[in-house]
Protein backbone atom coordinates (compact mmCIF):
# COMPACT_ATOMS: atom_id res chain seq x y z
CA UNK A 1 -84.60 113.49 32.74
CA UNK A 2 -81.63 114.23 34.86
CA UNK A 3 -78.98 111.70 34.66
CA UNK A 4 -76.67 111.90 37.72
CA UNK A 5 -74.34 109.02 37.33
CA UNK A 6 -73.74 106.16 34.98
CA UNK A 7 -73.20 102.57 36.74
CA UNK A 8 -70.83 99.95 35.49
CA UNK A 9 -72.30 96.86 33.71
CA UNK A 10 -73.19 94.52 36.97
CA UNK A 11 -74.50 90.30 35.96
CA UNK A 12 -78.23 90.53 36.24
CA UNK A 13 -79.80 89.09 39.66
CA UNK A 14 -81.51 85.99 39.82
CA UNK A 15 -84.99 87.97 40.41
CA UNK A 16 -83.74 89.70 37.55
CA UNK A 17 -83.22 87.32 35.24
CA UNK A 18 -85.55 84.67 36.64
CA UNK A 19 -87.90 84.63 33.51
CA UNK A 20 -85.22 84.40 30.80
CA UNK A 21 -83.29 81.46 33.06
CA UNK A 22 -87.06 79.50 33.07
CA UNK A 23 -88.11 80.06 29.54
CA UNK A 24 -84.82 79.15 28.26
CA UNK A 25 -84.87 75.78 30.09
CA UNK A 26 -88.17 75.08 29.23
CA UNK A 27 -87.17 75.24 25.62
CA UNK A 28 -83.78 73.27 26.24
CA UNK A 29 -86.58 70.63 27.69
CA UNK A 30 -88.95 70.77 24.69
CA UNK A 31 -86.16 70.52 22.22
CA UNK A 32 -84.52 67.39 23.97
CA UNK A 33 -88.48 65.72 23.93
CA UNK A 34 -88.90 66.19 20.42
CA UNK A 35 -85.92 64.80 19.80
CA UNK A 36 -86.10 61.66 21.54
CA UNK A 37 -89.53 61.50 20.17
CA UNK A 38 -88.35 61.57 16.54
CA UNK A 39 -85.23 59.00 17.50
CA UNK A 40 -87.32 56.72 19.34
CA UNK A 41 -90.87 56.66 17.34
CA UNK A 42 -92.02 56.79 13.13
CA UNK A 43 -94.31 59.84 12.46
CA UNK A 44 -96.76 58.59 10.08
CA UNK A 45 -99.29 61.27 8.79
CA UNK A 46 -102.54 60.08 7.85
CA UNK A 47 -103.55 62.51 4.82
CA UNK A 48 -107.14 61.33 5.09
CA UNK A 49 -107.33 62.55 8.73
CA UNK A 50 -105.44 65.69 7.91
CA UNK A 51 -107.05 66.73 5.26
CA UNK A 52 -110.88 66.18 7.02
CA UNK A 53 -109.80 68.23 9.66
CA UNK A 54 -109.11 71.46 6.91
């Protein structure tokens, strides 16, 4: 491999960085669910149910 010049550090493009910029939302959006899930609702666990489905 021939190397003929090195280029500065440039921000990425949004085609670039597209995938990152949707996947990192997408978790900022499940994060803020669960957590007006937990603040709005009681999680009860039914141990009979859980444990038939083992």
């Amino acid at each position: 491999m021939v190397v003929n010049k090195v280029l500065p550090k440039t921000p990425k493009l949004l085609n670039e960085a597209k995938g990152m910029v949707t996947a990192d939302y997408q978790n900022f959006l499940e994060k803020d669910w669960l957590t007006n899930i937990r603040k709005n609702h009681t999680i009860e666990v039914k141990e009979d149910v859980l444990n038939s489905v083992k």
